[in-house]
C-alpha atoms as a PDB file:
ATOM      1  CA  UNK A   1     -23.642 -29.135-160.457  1.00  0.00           C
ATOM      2  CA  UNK A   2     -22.670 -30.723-157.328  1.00  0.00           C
ATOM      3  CA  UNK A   3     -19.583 -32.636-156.622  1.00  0.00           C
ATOM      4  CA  UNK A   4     -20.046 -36.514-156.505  1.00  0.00           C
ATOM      5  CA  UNK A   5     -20.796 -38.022-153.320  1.00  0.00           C
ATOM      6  CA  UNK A   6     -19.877 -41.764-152.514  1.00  0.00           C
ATOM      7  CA  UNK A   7     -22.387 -44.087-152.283  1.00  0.00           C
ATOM      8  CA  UNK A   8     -22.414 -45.876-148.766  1.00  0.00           C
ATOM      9  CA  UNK A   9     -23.872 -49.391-147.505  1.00  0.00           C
ATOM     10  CA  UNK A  10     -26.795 -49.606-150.324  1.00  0.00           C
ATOM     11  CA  UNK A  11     -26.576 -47.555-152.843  1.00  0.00           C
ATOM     12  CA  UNK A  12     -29.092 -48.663-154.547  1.00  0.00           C
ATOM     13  CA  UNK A  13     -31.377 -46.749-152.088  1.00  0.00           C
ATOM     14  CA  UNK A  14     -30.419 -43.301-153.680  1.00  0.00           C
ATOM     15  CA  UNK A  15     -31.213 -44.839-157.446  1.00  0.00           C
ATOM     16  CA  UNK A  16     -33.426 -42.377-159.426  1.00  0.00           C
ATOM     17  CA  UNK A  17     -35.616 -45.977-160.130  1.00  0.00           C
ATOM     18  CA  UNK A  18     -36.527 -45.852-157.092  1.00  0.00           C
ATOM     19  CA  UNK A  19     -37.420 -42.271-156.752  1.00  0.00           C
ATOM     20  CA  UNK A  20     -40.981 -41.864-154.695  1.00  0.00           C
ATOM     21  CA  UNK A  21     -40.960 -45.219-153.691  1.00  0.00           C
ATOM     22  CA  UNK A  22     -42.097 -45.700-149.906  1.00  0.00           C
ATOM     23  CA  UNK A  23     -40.020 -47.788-147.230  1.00  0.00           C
ATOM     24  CA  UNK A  24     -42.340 -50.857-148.063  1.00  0.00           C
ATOM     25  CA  UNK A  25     -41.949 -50.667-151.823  1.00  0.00           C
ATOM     26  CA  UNK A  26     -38.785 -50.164-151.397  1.00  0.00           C
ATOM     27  CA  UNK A  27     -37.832 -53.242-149.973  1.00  0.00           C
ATOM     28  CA  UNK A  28     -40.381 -55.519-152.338  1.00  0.00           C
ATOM     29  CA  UNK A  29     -38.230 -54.463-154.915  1.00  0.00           C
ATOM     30  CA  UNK A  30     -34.779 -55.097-153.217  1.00  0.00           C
ATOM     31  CA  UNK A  31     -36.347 -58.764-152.222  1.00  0.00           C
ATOM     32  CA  UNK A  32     -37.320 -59.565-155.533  1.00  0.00           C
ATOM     33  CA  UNK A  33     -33.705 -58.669-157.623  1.00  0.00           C
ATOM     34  CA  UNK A  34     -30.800 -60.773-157.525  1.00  0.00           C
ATOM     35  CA  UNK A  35     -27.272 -59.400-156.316  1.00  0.00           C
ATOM     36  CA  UNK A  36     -24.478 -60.304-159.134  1.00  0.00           C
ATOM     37  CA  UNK A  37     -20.693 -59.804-159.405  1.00  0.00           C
ATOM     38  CA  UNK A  38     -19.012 -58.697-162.290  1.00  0.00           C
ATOM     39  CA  UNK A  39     -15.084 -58.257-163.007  1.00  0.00           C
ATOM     40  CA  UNK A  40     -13.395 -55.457-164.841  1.00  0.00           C
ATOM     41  CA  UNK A  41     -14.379 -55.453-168.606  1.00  0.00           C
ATOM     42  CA  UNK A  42     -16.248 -57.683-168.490  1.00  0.00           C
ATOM     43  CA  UNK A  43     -19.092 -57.147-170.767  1.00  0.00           C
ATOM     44  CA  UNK A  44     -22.965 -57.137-169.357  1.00  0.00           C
ATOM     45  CA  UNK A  45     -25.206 -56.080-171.567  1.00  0.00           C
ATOM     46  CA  UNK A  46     -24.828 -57.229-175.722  1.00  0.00           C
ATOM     47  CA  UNK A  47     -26.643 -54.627-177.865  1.00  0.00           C
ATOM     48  CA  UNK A  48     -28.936 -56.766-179.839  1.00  0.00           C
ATOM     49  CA  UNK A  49     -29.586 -59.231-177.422  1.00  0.00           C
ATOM     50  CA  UNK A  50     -33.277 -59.595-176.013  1.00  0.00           C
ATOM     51  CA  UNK A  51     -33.489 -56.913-173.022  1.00  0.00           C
ATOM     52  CA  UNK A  52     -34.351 -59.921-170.564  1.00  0.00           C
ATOM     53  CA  UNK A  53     -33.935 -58.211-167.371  1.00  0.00           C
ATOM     54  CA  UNK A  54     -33.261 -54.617-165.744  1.00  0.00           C
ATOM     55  CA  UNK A  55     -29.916 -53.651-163.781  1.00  0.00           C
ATOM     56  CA  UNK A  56     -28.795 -51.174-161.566  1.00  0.00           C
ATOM     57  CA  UNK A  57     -25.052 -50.472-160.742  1.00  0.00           C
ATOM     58  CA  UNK A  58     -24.174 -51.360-156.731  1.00  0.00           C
ATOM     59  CA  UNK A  59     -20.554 -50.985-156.510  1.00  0.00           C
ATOM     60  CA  UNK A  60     -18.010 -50.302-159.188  1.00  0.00           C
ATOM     61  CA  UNK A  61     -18.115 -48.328-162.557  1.00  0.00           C
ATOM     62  CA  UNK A  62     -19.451 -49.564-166.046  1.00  0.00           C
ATOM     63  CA  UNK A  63     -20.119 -47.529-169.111  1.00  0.00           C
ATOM     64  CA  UNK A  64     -21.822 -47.553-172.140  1.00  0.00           C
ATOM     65  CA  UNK A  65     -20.131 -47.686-175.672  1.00  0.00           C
ATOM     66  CA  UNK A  66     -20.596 -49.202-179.213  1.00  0.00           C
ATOM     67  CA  UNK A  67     -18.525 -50.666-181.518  1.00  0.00           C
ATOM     68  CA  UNK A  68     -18.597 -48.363-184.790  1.00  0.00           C
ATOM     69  CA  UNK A  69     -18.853 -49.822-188.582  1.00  0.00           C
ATOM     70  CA  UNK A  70     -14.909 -49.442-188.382  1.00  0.00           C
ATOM     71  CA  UNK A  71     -14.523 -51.755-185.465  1.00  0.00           C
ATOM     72  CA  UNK A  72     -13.792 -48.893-183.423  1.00  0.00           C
ATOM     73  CA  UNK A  73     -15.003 -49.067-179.689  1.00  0.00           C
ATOM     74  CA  UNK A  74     -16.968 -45.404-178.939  1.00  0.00           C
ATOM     75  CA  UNK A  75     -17.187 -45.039-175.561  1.00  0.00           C
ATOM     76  CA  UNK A  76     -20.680 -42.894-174.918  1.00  0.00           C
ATOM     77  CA  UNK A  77     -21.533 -42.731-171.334  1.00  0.00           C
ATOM     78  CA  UNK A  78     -20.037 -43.696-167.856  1.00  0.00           C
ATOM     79  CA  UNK A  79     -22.317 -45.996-165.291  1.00  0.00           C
ATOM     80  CA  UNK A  80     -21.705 -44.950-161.413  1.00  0.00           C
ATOM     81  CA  UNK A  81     -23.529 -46.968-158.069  1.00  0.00           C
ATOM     82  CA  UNK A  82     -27.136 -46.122-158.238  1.00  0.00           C
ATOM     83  CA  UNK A  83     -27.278 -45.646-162.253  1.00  0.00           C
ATOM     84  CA  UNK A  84     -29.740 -48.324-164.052  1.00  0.00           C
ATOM     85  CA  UNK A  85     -29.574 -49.983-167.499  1.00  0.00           C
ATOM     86  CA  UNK A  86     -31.119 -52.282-169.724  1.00  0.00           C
ATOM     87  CA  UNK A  87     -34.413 -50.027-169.159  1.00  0.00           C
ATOM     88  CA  UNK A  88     -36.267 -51.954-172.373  1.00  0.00           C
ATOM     89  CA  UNK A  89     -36.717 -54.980-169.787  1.00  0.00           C
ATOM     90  CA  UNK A  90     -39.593 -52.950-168.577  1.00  0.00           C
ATOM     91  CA  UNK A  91     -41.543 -52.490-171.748  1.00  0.00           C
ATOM     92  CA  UNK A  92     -44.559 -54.224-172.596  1.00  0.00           C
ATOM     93  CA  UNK A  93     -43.347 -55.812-175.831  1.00  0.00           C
ATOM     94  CA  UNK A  94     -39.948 -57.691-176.187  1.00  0.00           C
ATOM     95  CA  UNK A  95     -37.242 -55.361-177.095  1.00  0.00           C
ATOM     96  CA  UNK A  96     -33.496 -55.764-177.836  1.00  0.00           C
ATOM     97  CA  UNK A  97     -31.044 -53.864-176.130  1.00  0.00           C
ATOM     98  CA  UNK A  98     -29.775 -51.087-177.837  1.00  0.00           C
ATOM     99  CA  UNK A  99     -26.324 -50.880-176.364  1.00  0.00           C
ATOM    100  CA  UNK A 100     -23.411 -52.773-174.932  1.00  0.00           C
ATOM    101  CA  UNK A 101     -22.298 -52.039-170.978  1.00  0.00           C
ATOM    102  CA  UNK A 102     -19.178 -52.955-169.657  1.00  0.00           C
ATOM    103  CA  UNK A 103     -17.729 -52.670-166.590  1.00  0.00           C
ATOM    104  CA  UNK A 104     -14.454 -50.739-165.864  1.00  0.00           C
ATOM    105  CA  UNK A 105     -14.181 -51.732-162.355  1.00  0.00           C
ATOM    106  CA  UNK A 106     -14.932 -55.285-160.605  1.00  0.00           C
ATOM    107  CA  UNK A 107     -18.543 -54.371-158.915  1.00  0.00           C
ATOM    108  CA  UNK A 108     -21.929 -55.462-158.203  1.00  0.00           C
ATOM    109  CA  UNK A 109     -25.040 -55.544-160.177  1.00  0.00           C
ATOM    110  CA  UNK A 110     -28.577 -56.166-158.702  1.00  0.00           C
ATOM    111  CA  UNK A 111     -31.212 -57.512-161.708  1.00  0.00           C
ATOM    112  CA  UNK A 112     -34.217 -57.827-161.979  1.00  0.00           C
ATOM    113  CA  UNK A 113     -35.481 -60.534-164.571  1.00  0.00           C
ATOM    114  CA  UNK A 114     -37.957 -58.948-167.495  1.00  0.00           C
ATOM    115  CA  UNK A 115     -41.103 -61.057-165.444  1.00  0.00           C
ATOM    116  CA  UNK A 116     -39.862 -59.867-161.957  1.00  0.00           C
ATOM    117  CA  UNK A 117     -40.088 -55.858-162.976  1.00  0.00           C
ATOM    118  CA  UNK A 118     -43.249 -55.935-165.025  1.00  0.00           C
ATOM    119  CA  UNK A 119     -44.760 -57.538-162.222  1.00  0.00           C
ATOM    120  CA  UNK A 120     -43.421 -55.016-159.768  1.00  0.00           C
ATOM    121  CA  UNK A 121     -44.074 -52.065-161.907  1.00  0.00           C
ATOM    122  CA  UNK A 122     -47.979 -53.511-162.349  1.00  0.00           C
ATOM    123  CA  UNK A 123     -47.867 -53.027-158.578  1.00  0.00           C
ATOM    124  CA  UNK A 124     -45.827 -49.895-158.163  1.00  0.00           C
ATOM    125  CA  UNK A 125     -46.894 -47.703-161.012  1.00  0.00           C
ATOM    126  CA  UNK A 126     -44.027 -44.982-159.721  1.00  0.00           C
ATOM    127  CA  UNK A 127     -41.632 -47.637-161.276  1.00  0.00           C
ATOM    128  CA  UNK A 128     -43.051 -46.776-164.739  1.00  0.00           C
ATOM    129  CA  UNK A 129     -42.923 -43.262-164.085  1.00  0.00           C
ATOM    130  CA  UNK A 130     -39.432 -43.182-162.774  1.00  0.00           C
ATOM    131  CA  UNK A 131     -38.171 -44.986-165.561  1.00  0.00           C
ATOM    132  CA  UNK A 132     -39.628 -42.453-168.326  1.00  0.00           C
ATOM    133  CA  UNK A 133     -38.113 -39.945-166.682  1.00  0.00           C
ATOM    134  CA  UNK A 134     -34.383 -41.883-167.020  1.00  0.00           C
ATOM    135  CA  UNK A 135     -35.397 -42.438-170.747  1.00  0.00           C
ATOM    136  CA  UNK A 136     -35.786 -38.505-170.781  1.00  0.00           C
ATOM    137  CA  UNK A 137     -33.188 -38.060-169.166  1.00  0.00           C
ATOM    138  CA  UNK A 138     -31.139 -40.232-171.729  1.00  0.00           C
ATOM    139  CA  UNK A 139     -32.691 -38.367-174.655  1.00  0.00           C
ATOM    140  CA  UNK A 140     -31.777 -35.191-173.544  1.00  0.00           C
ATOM    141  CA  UNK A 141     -28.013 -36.193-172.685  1.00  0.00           C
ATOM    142  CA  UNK A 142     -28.265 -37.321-176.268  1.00  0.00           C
ATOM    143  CA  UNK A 143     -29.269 -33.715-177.777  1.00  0.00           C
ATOM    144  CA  UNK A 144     -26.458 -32.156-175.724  1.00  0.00           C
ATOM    145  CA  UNK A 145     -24.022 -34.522-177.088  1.00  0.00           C
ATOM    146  CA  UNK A 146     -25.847 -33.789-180.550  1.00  0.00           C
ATOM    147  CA  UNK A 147     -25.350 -29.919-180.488  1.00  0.00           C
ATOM    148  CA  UNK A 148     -21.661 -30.260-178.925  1.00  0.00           C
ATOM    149  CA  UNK A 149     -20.343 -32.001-182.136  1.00  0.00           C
ATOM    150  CA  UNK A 150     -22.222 -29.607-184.446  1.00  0.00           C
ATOM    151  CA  UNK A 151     -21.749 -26.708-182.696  1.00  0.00           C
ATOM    152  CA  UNK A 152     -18.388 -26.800-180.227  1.00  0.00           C
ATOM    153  CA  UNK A 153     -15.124 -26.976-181.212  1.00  0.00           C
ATOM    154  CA  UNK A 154     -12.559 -29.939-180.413  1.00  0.00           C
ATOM    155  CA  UNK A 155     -10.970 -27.888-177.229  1.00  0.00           C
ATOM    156  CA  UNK A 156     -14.390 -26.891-175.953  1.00  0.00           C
ATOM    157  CA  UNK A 157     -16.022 -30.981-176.786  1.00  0.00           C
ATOM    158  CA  UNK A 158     -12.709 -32.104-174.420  1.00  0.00           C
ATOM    159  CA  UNK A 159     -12.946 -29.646-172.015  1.00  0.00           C
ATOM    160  CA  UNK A 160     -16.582 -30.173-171.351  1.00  0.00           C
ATOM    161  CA  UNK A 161     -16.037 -33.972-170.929  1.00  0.00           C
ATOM    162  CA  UNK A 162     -13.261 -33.517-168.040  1.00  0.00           C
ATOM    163  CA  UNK A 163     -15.963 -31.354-166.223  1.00  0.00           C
ATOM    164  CA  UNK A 164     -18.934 -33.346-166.575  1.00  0.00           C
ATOM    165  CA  UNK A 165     -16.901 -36.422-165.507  1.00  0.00           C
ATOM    166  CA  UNK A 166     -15.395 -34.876-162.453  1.00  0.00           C
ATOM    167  CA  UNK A 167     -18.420 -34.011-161.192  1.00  0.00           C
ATOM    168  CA  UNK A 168     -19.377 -37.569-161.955  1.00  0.00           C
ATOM    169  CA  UNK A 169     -16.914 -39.613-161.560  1.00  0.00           C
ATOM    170  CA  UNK A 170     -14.250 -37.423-159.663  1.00  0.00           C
ATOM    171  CA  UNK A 171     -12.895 -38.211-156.702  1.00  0.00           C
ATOM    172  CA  UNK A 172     -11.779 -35.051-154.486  1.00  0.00           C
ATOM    173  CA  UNK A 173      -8.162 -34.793-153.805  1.00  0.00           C
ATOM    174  CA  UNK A 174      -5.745 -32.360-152.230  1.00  0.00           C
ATOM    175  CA  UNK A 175      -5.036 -30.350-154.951  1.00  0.00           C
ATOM    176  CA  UNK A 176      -8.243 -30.984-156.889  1.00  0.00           C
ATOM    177  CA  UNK A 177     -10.695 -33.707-158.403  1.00  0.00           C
ATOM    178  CA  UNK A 178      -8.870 -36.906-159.713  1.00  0.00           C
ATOM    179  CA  UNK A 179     -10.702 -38.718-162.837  1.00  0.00           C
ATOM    180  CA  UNK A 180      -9.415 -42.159-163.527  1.00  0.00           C
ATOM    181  CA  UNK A 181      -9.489 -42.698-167.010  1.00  0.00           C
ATOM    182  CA  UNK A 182      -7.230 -42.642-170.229  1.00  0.00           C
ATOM    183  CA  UNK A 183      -6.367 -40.018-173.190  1.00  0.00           C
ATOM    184  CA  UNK A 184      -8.115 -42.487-175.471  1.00  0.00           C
ATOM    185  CA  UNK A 185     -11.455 -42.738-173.300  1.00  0.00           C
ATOM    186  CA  UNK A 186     -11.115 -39.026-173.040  1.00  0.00           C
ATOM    187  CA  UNK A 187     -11.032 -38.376-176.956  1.00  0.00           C
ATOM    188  CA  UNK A 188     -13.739 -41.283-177.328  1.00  0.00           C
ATOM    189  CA  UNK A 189     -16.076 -39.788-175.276  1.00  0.00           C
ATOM    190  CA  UNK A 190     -15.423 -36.111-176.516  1.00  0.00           C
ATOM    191  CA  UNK A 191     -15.561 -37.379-180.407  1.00  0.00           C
ATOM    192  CA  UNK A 192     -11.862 -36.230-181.205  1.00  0.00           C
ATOM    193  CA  UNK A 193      -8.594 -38.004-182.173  1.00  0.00           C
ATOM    194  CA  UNK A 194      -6.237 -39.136-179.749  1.00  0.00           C
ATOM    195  CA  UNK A 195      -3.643 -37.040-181.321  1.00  0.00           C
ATOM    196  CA  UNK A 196      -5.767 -33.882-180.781  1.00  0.00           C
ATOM    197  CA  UNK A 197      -6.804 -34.794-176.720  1.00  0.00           C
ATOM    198  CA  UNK A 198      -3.467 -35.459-176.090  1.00  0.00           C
ATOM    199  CA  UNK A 199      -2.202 -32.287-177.935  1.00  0.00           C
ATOM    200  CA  UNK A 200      -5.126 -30.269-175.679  1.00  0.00           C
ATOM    201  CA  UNK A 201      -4.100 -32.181-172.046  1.00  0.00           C
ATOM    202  CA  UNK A 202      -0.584 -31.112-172.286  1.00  0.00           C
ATOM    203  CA  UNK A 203      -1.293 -27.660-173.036  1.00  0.00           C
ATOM    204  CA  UNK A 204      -3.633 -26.983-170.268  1.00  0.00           C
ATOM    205  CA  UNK A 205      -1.439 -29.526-168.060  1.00  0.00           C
ATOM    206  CA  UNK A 206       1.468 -26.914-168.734  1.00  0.00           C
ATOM    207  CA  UNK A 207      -1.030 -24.027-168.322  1.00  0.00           C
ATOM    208  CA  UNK A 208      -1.393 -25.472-165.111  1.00  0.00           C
ATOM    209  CA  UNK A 209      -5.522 -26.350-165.254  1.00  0.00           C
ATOM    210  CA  UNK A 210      -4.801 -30.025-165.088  1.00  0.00           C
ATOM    211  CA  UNK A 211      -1.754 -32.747-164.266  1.00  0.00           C
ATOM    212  CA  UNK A 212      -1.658 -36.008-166.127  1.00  0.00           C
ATOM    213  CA  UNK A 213      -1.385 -39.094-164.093  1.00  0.00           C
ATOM    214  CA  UNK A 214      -1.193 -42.641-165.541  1.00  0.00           C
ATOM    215  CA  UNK A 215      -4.410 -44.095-166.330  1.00  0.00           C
ATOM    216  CA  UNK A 216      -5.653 -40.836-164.541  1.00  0.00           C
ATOM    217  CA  UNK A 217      -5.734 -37.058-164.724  1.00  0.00           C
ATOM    218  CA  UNK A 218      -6.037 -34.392-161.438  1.00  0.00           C
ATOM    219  CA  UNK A 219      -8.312 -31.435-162.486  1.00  0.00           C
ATOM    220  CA  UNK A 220      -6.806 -28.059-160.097  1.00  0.00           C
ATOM    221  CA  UNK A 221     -10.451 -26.607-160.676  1.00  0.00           C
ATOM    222  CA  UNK A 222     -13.367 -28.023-163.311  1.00  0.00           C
ATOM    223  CA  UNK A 223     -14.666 -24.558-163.026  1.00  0.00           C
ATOM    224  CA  UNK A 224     -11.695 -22.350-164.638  1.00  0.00           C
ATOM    225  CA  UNK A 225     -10.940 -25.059-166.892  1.00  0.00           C
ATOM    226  CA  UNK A 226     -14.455 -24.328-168.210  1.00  0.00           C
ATOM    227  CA  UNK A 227     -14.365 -20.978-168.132  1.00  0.00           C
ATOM    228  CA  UNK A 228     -10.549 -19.988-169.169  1.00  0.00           C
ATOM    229  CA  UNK A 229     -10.247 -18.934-172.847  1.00  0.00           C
ATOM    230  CA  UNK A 230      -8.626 -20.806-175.638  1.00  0.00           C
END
């Protein structure tokens, strides 16, 4: 894996969407979405509503999550510049969305009503392409998740979440790669109690692998965290 890279002046020029695309293509597309703002948690995407247009992250963070039988909020997947969502605007048939985005940090979202990309993917067959291969993608992030709760323990479920998100959504820092985000997104995402990830995060913060900030933890190095045993 390779350590994130910020995004700079568009970078919705790097999105996997537009994968393929030439310069001229390119820019049809860009002309023909619309360029919204959106403010911390606020919600953008209801499951069950009718997937009426397709959006891809600009600036900011967003992630996906559901809200359980429980009323519990299970947060499943983070949303950096250059990811998309609401892919079922694309389909031939009217589909609902399947789950809820919201954003973590005030950004910008460029859409693309469910009209606007069916005509531009009629044009630009890559488009249809590019998008089964973010459904794959998807599906396969989904098995992993799948075989991590079966098959992983709670320590190993946690400590695989820290790495995958700083190479994600880590920022480099002096001492290591900063994450912002919470013990209780951490044990959402990782399918564990917040008793148990905050049990784990001040073991390996006294082992010295990690340092707990507020709202925030510093990872010294994802890859012995990974690799250290339990």
């Amino acid at each position: 894996m390779k350590a994130a890279v910020a995004f700079v002046a568009r970078p919705e020029t790097k999105a996997q969407l537009l994968e393929g695309l030439s310069p001229g293509q390119r820019e049809e597309v860009f002309a023909t979405g619309k360029v919204r703002r959106f403010f911390a948690r606020q919600v953008v995407q209801h499951a069950g509503d009718p997937a009426t247009r397709l959006c891809l992250l600009r600036s900011g963070r967003a992630q996906y999550f559901i809200i359980s039988d429980e009323g519990e909020k299970i947060i499943l997947h983070w949303i950096v510049p250059g990811d998309c969502f609401g892919l079922a605007a694309i389909m031939a048939e009217q589909h609902s969305y399947l789950i809820d985005v919201e954003m973590v940090e005030s950004g910008s979202v460029m859409t693309w009503d469910r009209g606007s990309i069916r005509a531009l993917a009629l044009r630009i067959p890559r488009l249809i392409e590019n998008t089964l291969k973010l459904t794959y993608d998807g599906f396969m992030r989904l098995i992993c998740v799948h075989l991590n709760l079966n098959c992983q323990s709670a320590a190993h479920r946690l400590r695989q979440t820290i790495v995958d998100l700083s190479y994600g959504i880590g920022r480099v820092a002096p001492h290591g790669v900063e994450i912002d985000i919470t013990n209780e997104e951490l044990a959402s995402m990782a399918r564990i109690t917040l008793f148990t990830a905050s049990r784990y995060l001040s073991e390996w913060q006294r082992r010295g692998f990690i340092e707990k900030k507020r709202g925030a933890i510093l990872v010294r190095s994802p890859q012995r965290l990974l690799s250290f045993d339990i």
